[in-house]
Protein backbone atom coordinates (compact mmCIF):
# COMPACT_ATOMS: atom_id res chain seq x y z
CA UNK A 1 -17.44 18.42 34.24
CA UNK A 2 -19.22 21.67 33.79
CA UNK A 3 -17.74 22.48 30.27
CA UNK A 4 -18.56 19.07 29.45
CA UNK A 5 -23.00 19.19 30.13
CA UNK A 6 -21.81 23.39 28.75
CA UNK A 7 -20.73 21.29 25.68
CA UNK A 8 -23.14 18.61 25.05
CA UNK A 9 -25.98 21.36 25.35
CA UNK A 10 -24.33 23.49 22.48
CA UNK A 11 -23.83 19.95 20.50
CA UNK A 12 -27.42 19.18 21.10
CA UNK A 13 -28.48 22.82 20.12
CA UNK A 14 -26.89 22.69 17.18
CA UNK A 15 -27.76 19.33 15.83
CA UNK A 16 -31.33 20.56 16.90
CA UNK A 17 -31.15 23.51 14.62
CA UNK A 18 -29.46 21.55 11.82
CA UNK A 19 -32.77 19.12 12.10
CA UNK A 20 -35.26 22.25 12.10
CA UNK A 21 -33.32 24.38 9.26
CA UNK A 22 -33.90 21.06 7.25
CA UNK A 23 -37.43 20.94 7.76
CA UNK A 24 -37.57 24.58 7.30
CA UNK A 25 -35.63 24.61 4.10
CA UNK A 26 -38.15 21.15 3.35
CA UNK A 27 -40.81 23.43 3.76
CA UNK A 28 -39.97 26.12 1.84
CA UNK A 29 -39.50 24.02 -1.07
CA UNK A 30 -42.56 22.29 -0.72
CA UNK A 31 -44.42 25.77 -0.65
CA UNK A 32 -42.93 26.87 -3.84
CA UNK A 33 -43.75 23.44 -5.30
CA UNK A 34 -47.39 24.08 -4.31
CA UNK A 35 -47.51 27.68 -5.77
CA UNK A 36 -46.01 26.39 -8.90
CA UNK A 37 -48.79 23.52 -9.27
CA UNK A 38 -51.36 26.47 -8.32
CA UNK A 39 -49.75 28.02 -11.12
CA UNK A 40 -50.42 25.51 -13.74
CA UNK A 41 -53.93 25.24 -13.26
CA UNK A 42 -55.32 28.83 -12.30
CA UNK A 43 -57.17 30.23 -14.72
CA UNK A 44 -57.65 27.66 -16.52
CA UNK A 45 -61.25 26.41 -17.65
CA UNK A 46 -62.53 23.53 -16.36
CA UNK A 47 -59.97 23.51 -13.72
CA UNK A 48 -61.47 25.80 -10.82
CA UNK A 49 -62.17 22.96 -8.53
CA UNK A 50 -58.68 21.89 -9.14
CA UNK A 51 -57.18 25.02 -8.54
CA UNK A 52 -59.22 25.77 -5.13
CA UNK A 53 -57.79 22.62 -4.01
CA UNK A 54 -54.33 23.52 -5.42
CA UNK A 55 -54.84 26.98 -3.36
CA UNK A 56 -56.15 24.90 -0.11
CA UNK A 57 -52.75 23.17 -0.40
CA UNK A 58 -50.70 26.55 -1.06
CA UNK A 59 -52.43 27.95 1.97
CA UNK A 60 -51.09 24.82 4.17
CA UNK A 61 -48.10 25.02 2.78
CA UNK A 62 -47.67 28.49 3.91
CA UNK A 63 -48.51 28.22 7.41
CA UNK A 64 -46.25 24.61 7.35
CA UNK A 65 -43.87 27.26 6.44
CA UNK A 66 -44.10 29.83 8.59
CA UNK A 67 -44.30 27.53 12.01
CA UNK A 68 -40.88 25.84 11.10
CA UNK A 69 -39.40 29.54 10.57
CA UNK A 70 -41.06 30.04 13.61
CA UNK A 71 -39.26 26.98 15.28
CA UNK A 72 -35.92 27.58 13.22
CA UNK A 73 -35.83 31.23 14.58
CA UNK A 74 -36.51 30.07 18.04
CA UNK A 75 -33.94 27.21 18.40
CA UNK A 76 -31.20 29.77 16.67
CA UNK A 77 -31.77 32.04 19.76
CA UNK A 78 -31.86 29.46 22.34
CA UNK A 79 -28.16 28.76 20.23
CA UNK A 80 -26.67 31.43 20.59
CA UNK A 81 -27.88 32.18 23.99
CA UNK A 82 -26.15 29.17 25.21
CA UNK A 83 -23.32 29.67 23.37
CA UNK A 84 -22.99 32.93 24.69
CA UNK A 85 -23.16 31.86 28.27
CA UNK A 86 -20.67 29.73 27.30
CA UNK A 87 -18.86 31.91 26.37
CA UNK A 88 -18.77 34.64 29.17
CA UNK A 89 -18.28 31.69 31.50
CA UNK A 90 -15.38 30.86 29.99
CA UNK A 91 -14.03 33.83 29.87
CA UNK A 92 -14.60 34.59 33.62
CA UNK A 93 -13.24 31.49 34.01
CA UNK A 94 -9.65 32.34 32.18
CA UNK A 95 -9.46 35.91 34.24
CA UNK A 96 -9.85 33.75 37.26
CA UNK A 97 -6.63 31.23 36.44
CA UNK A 98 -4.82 34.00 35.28
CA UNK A 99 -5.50 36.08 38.66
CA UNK A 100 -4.56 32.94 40.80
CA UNK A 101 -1.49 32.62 38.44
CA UNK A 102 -0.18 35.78 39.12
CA UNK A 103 -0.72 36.07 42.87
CA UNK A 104 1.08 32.91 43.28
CA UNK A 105 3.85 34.64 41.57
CA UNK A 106 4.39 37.46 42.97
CA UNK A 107 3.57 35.15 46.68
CA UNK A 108 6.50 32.82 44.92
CA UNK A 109 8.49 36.46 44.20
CA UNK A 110 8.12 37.36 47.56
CA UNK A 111 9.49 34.40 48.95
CA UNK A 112 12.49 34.27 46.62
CA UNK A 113 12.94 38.00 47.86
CA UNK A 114 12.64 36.67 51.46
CA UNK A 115 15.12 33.93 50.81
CA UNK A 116 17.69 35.61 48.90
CA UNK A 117 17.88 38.93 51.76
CA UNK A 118 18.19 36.50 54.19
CA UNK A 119 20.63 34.81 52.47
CA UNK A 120 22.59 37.86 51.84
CA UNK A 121 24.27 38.73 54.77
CA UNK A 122 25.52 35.22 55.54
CA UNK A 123 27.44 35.25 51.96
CA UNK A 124 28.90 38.44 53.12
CA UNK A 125 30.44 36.87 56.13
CA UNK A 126 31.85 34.01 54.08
């Protein structure tokens, strides 16, 4: 039950960050397609009220930009925070079975050691 919510918060962590690299990677692309347009037109007579709106839009762009790196870098971290609880939970989890494994074994040894002594001398008097 626990590794199952453990799991569906990783899922939902990751399909998170999936969803927020894409609008980062959106963004990006949408900057450099601004800065490009800015390009065009900068410097160019006749087109300075063009180009301050072409900057407006670059300057936007940016800041679009910079709050889904923001966001991306954020939900990466909350990622692999969870996925490292996960982890050390498991693991703390598999040094527990493997302790109760072996003290029922050597309990189980012990027996069998019990057993087979008392066992022993009533072969001997066969």
């Amino acid at each position: 039950e626990e590794y199952s919510r453990m799991l569906t918060s990783i899922k939902t962590a990751i399909q998170q960050r999936q969803d927020i690299k894409s609008a980062y990677m959106h963004s990006i692309s949408d900057l450099e397609s601004k800065q490009n347009a800015l390009k065009k037109v900068v410097n160019v007579p006749g087109k300075e009220t063009l180009a301050l709106s072409k900057e407006q839009a670059v300057t936007t762009a940016k800041e679009a930009m910079e709050s889904a790196k923001y966001e991306y870098e954020r939900v990466s971290e909350r990622l692999l925070i969870e996925y490292e609880t996960f982890k050390c939970r498991k693991v703390a989890d598999i040094k527990e079975i493997i302790l109760n494994f072996v003290t029922l074994q050597i309990e189980f040894h012990k027996q069998s050691e019990q057993a087979w002594t008392e066992l022993l001398p009533k072969i001997e008097s066969i």
